[in-house]
Protein backbone atom coordinates (compact mmCIF):
# COMPACT_ATOMS: atom_id res chain seq x y z
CA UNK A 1 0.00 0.00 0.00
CA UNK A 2 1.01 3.57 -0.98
CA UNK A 3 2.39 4.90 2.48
CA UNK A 4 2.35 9.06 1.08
CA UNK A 5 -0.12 10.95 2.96
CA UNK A 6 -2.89 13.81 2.32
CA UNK A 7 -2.56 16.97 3.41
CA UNK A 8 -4.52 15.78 6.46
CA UNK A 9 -1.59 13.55 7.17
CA UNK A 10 -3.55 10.74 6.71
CA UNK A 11 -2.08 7.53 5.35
CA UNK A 12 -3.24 6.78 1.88
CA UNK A 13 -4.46 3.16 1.17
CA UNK A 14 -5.12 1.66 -2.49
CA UNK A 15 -9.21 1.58 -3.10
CA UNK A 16 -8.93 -1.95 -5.28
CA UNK A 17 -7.25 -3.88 -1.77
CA UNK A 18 -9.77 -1.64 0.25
CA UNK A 19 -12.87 -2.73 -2.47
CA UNK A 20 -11.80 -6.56 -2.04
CA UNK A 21 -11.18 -6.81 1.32
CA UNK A 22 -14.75 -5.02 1.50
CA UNK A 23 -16.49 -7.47 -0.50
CA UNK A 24 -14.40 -10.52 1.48
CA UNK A 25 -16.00 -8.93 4.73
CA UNK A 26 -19.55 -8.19 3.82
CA UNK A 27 -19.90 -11.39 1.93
CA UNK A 28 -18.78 -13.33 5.31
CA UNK A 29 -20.48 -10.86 7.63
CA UNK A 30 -24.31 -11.65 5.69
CA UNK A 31 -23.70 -15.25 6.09
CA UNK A 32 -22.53 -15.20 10.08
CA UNK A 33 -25.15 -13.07 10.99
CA UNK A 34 -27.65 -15.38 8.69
CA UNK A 35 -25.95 -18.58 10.74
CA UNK A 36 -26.31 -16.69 14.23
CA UNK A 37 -30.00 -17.76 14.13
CA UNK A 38 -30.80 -14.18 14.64
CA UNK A 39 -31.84 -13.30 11.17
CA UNK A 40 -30.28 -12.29 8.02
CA UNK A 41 -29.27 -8.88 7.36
CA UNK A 42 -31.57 -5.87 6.02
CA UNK A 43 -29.57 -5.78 3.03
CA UNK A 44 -30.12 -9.08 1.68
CA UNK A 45 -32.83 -10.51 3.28
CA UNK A 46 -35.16 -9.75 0.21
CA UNK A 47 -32.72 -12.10 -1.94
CA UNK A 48 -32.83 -14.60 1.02
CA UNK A 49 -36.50 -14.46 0.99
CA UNK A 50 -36.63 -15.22 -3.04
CA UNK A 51 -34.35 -17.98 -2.65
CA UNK A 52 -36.75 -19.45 0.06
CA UNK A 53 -39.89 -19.19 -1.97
CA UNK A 54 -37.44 -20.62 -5.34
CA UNK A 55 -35.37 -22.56 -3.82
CA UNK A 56 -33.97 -23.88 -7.50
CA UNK A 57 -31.83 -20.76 -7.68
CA UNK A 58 -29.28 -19.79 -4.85
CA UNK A 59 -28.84 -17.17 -2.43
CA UNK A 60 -26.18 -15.73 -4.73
CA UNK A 61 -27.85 -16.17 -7.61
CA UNK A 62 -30.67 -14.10 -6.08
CA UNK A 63 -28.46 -11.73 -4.81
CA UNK A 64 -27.03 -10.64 -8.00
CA UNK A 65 -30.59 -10.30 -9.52
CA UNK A 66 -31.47 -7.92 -6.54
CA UNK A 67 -28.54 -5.86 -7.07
CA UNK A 68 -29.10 -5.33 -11.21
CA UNK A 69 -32.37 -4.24 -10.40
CA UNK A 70 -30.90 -1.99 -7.75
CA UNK A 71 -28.64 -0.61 -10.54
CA UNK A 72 -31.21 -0.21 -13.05
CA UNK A 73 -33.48 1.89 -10.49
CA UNK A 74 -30.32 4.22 -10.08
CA UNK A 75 -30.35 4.82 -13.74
CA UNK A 76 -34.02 5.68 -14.05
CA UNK A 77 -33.66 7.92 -11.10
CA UNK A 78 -30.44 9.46 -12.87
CA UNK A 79 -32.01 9.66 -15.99
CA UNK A 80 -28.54 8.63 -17.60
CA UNK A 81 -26.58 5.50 -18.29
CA UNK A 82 -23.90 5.48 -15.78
CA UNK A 83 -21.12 3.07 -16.76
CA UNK A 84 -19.59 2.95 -13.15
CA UNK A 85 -22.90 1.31 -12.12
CA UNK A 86 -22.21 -1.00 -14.59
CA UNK A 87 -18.88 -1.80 -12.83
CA UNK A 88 -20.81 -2.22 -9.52
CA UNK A 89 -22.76 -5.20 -10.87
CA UNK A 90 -19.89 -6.78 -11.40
CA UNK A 91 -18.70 -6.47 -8.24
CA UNK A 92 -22.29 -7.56 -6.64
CA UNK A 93 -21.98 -10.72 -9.06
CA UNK A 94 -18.50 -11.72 -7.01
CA UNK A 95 -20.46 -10.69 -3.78
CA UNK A 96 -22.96 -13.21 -4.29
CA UNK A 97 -20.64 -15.73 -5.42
CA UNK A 98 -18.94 -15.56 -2.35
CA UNK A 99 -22.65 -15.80 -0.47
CA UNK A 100 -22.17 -19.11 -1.91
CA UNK A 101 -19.15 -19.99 -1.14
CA UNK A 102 -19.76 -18.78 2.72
CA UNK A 103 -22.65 -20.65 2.48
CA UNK A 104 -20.53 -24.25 2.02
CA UNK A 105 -18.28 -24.16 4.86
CA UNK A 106 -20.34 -22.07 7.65
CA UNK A 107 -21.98 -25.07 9.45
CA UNK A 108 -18.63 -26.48 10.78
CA UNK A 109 -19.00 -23.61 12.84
CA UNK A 110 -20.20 -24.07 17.00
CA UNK A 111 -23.89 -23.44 17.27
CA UNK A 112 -24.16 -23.55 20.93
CA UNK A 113 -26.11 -20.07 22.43
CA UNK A 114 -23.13 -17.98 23.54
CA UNK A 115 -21.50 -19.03 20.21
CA UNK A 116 -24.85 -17.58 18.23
CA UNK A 117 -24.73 -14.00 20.33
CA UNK A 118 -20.89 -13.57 19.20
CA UNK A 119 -21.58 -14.25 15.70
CA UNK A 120 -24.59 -11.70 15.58
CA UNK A 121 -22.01 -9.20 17.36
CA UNK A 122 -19.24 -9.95 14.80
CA UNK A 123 -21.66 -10.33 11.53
CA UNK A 124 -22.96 -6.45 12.77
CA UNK A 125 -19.67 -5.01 13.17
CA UNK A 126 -17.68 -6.45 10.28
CA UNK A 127 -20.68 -5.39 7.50
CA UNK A 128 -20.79 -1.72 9.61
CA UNK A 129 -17.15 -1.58 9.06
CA UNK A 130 -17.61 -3.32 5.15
CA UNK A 131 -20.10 -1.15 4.45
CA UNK A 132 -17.70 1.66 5.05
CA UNK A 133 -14.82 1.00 3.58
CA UNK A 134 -17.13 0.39 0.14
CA UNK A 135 -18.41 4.14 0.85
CA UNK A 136 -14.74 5.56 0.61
CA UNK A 137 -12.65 3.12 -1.47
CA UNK A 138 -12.96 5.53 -4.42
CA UNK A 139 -14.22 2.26 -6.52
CA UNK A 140 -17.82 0.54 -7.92
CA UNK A 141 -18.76 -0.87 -4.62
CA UNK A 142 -21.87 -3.67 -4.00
CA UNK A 143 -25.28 -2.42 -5.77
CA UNK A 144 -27.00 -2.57 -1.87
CA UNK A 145 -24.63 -0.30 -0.22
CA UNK A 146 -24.11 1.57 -4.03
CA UNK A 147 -28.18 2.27 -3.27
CA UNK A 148 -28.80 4.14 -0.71
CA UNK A 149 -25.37 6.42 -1.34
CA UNK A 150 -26.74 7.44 -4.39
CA UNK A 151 -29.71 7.87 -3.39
CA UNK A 152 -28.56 10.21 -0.47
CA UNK A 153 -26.65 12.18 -3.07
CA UNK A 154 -29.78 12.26 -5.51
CA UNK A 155 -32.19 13.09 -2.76
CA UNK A 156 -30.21 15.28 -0.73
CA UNK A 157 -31.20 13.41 2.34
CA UNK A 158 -28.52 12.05 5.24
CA UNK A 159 -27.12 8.66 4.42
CA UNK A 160 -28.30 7.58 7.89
CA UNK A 161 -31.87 7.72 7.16
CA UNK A 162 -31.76 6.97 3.77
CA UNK A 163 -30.12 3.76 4.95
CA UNK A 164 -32.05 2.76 7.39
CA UNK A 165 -35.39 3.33 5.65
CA UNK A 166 -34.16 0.78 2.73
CA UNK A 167 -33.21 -1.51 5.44
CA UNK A 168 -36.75 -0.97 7.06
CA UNK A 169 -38.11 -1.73 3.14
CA UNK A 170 -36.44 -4.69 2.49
CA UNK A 171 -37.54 -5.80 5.76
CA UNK A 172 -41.45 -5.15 5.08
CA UNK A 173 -40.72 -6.43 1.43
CA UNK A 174 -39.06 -9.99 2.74
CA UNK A 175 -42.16 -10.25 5.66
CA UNK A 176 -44.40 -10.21 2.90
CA UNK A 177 -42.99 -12.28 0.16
CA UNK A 178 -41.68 -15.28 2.88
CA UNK A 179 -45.29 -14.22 4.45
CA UNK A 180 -47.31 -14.89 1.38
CA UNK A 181 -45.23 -17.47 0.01
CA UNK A 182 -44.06 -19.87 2.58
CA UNK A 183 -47.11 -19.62 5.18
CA UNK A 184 -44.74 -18.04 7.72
CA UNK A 185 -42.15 -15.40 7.70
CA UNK A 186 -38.60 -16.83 7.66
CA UNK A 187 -35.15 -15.19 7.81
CA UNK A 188 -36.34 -12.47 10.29
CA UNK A 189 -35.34 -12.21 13.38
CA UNK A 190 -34.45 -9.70 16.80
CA UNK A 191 -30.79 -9.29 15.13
CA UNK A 192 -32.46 -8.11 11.65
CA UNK A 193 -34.64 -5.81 13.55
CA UNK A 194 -32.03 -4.74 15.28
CA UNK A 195 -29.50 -4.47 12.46
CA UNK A 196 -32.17 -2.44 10.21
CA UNK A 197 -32.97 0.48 12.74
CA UNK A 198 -29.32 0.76 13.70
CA UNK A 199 -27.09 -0.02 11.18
CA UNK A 200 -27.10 3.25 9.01
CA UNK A 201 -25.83 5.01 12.41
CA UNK A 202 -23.22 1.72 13.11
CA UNK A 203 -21.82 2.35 9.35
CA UNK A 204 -21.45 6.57 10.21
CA UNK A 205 -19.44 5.88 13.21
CA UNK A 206 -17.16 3.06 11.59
CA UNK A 207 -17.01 5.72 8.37
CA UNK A 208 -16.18 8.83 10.88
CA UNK A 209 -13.35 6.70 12.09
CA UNK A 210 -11.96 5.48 8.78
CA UNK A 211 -11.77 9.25 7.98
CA UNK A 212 -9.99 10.25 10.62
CA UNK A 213 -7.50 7.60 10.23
CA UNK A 214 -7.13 6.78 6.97
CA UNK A 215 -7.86 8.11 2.73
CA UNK A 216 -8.25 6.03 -0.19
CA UNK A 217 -7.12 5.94 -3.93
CA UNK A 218 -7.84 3.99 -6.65
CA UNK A 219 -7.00 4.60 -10.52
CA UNK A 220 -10.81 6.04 -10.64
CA UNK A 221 -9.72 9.10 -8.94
CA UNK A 222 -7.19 9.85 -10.85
């Protein structure tokens, strides 16, 4: 990593490691909090909720649909083609491939009680802190944190609340659908409740401190 600094002093860190090691971190982070038993997170719990209903396609799969449609609502709402959104479905197709891989290995994992409350800690802090570093890496970051950015720039509204009101969406949308479709509601639990009112504030404190401490670069700013 380049080790010249802003004139902030800050240390300046390449946005393509910062972008994967995002990704790695969000990817796992979905997927432990899933496993904790405490519900999967806001952000993908409408994917998780298709691939309940169609179970013939995967989480991944699903996830990656979700997200194109995600970029495609940016667009109308831009009235303009963006190619860097284009970019950002690429990355959400890795994302969800890595759901999938998660997915494989998780359940070697203790599921004892105390294990479960860690995980749902861990999960919520490592996407907070994902989340984050995808807001500042200076590259095409995940379509379901690239959302409610953009839509925070295009609205003029704090990212805070426009976070946590798509969380709160995709909760209501994934109640509905696993509602509707199932008989009961699945995926939901306490920790996505949780996760969904809080989480916009969790990812403004983890981004305050990344900006204190650190800047990004990538060969998009140039």
């Amino acid at each position: 990593m380049n080790t010249q600094t802003t004139q902030k002093s800050l240390p300046i860190y390449r946005g393509e490691l910062a972008l994967l090691l995002a990704v790695a971190i969000n990817s796992f982070g979905v997927v432990l909090m899933l496993y904790s038993g405490t519900g999967i997170s806001a952000i993908s719990s409408v994917p998780y909720a298709f691939s309940c209903v169609f179970p013939k396609i995967s989480l991944g799969t699903w996830t990656y649909i979700f997200q194109g449609l995600l970029v495609l609502a940016l667009m109308i709402l831009r009235k303009k083609f963006v190619v860097q959104y284009l970019f950002s479905f690429v990355v959400g197709f890795v994302f969800g491939e890595l759901l999938d891989v998660h997915e494989l290995w998780i359940n070697v994992l203790p599921t004892a009680i105390g294990w479960r409350i860690f995980y749902f800690i861990a999960s919520y802090i490592l996407i907070c802190i994902g989340i984050a570093i995808s807001n500042r890496c200076k590259m095409p970051i995940v379509p379901t944190d690239l959302f409610p950015r953009e839509l925070s720039q295009i609205t003029s509204v704090a990212y805070p609340k426009i976070k946590i009101s798509f969380d709160v969406i995709c909760l209501i949308v994934t109640a509905a659908l696993t509602g509707f479709g199932l008989g009961h509601i699945k995926g939901l639990g306490i920790g996505t409740v949780v996760a969904a009112f809080t989480m916009g504030k969790g990812v403004g404190i983890a981004g305050n401190w990344l900006d204190k401490h650190m800047d990004f670069t990538s060969f998009l700013a140039k």
